[in-house]
C-alpha atoms as a PDB file:
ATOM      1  CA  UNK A   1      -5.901   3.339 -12.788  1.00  0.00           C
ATOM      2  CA  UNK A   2      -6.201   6.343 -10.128  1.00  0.00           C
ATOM      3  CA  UNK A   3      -9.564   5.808  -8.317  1.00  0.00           C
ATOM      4  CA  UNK A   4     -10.351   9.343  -6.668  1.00  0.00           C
ATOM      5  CA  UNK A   5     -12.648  10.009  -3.433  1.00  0.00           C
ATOM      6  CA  UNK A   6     -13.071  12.024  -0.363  1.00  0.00           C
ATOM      7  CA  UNK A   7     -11.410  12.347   2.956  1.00  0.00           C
ATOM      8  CA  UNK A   8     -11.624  14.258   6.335  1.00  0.00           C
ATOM      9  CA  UNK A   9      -9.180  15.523   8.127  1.00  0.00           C
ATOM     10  CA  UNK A  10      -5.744  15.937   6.744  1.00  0.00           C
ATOM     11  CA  UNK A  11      -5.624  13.026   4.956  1.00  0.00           C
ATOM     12  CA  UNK A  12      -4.618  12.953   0.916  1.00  0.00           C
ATOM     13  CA  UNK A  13      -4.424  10.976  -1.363  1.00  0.00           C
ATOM     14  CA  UNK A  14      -1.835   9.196  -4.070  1.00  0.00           C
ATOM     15  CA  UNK A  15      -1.543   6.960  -6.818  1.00  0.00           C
ATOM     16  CA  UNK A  16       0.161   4.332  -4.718  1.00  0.00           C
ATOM     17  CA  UNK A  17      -0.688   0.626  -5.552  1.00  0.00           C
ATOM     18  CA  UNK A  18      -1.929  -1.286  -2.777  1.00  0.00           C
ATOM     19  CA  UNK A  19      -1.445  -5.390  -2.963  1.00  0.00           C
ATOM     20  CA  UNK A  20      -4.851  -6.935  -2.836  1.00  0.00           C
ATOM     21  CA  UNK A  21      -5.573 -10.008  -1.418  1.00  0.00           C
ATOM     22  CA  UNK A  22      -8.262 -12.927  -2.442  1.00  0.00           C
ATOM     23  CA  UNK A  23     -10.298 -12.157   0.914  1.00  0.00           C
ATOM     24  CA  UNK A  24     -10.845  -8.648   3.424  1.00  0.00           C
ATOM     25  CA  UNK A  25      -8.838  -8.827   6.346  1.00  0.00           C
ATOM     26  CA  UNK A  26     -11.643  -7.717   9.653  1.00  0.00           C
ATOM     27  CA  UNK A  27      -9.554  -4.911  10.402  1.00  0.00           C
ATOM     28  CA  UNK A  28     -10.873  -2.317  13.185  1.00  0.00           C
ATOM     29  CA  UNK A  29     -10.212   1.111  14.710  1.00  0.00           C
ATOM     30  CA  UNK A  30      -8.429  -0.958  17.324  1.00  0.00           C
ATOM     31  CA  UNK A  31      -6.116  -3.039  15.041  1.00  0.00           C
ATOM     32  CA  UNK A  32      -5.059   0.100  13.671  1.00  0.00           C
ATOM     33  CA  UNK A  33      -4.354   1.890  16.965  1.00  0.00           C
ATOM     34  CA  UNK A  34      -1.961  -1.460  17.287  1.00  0.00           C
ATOM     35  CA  UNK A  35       0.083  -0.516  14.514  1.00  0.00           C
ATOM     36  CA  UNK A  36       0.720   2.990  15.614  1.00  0.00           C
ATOM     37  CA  UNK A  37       4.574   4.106  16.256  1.00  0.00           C
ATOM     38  CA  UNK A  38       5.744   3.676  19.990  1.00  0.00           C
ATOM     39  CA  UNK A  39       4.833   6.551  21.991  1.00  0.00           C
ATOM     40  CA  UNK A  40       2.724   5.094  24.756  1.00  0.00           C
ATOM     41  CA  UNK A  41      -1.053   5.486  25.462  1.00  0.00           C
ATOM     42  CA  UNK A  42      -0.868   9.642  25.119  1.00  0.00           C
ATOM     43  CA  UNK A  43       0.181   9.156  21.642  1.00  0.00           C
ATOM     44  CA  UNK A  44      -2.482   6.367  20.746  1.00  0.00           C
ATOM     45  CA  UNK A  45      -5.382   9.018  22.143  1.00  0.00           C
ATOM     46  CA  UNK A  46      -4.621  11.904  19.767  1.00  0.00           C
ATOM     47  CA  UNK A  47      -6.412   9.994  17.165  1.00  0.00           C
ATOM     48  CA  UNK A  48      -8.829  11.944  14.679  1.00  0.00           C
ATOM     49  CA  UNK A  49     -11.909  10.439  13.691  1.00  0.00           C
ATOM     50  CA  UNK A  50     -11.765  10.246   9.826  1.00  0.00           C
ATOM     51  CA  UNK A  51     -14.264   9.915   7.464  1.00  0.00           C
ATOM     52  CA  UNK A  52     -13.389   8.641   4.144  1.00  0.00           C
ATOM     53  CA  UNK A  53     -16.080   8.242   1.373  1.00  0.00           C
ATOM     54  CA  UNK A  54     -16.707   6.540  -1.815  1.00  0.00           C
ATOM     55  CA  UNK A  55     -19.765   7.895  -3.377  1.00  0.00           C
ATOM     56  CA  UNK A  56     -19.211   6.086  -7.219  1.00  0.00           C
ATOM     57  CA  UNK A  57     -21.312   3.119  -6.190  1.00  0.00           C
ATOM     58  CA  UNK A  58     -20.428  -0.366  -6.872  1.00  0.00           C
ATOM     59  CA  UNK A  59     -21.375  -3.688  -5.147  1.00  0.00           C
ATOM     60  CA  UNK A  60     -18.227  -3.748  -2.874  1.00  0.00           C
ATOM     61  CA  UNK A  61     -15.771  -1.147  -1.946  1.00  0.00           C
ATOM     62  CA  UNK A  62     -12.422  -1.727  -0.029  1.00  0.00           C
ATOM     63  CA  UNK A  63      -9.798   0.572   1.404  1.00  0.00           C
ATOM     64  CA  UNK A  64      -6.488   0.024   2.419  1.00  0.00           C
ATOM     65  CA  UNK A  65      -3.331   2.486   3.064  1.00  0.00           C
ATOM     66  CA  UNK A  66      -0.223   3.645   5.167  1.00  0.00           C
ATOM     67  CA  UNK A  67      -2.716   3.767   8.143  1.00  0.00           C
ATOM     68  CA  UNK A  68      -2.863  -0.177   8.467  1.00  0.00           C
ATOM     69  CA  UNK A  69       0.615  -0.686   6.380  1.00  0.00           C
ATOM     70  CA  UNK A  70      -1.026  -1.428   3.232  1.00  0.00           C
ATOM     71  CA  UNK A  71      -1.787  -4.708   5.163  1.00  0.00           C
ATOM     72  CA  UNK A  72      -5.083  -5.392   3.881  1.00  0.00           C
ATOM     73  CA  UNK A  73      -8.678  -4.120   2.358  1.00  0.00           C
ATOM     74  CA  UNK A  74     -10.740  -2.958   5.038  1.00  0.00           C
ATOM     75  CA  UNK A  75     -14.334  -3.382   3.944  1.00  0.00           C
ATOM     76  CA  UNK A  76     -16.084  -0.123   3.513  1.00  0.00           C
ATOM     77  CA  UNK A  77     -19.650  -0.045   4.775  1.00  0.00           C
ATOM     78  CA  UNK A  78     -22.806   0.508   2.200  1.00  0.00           C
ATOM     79  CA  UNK A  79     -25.837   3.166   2.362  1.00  0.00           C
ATOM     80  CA  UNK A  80     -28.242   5.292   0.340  1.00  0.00           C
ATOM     81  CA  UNK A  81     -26.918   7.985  -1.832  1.00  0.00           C
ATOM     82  CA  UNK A  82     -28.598  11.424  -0.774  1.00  0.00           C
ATOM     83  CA  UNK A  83     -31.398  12.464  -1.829  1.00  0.00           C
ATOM     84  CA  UNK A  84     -33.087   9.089  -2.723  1.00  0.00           C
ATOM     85  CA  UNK A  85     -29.812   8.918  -5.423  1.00  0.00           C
ATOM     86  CA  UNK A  86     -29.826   5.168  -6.302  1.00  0.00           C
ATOM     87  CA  UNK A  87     -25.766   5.064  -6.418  1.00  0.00           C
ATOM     88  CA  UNK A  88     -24.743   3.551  -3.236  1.00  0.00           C
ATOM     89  CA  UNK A  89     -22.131   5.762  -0.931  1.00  0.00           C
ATOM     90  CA  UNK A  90     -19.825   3.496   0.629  1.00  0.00           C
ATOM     91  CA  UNK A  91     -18.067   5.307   3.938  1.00  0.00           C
ATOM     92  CA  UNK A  92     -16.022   4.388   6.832  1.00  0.00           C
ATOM     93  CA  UNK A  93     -14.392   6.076   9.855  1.00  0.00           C
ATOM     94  CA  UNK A  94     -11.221   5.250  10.832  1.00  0.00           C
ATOM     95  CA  UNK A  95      -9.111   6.611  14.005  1.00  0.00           C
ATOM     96  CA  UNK A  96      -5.834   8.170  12.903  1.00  0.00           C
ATOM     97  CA  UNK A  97      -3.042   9.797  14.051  1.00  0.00           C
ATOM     98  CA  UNK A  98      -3.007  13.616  12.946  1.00  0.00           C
ATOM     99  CA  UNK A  99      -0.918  14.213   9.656  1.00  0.00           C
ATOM    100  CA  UNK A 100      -0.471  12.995   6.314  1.00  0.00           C
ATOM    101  CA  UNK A 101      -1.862   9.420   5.135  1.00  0.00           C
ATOM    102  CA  UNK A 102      -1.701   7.568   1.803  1.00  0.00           C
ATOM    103  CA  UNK A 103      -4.654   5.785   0.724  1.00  0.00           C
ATOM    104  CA  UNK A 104      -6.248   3.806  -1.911  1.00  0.00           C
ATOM    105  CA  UNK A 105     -10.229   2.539  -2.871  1.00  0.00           C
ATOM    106  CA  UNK A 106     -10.564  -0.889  -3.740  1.00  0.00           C
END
């Protein structure tokens, strides 16, 4: 099943499978930066801030992707749907290096 949602920057999307795991890894903007390609400190501070949302509700929401290695769900965080919508929007920002980056919801 392809599960579809919304990115910023130049991120996109496939229908890659990511392996899940029994528990979410803690995984945060500065684990990522950890896995970034060799290139010293410049390199690490061209990061984009990127957005990436889930607004189909649910009670738990979980991305994972080429941005961490497909090394584990990071837990996306919950909050009202606009306008007083009762579907939750799950969202979370994510420092990435500019280009292209593969990503799946969980």
């Amino acid at each position: 099943e392809r599960l579809m949602g919304t990115a910023a920057s130049q991120t996109s999307s496939n229908g890659e499978t990511a392996e899940e795991s029994d528990s979410p890894q803690a995984i945060t903007n500065d684990s990522i930066r950890e896995l970034l390609p060799a290139g010293g400190e410049e390199r690490k501070n061209q990061v984009v801030p990127t957005l990436f949302q889930w607004p189909y509700g649910g009670s738990a929401v979980y991305i994972a992707g080429s941005f961490n290695d497909w090394g584990g769900k990071v837990p996306m965080k919950e909050s009202q749907g606009a306008n007083g919508d009762a579907t939750p929007v799950f969202t979370i920002t994510l420092d990435l290096l500019p280009g292209r980056h593969y990503y799946k919801f969980i």
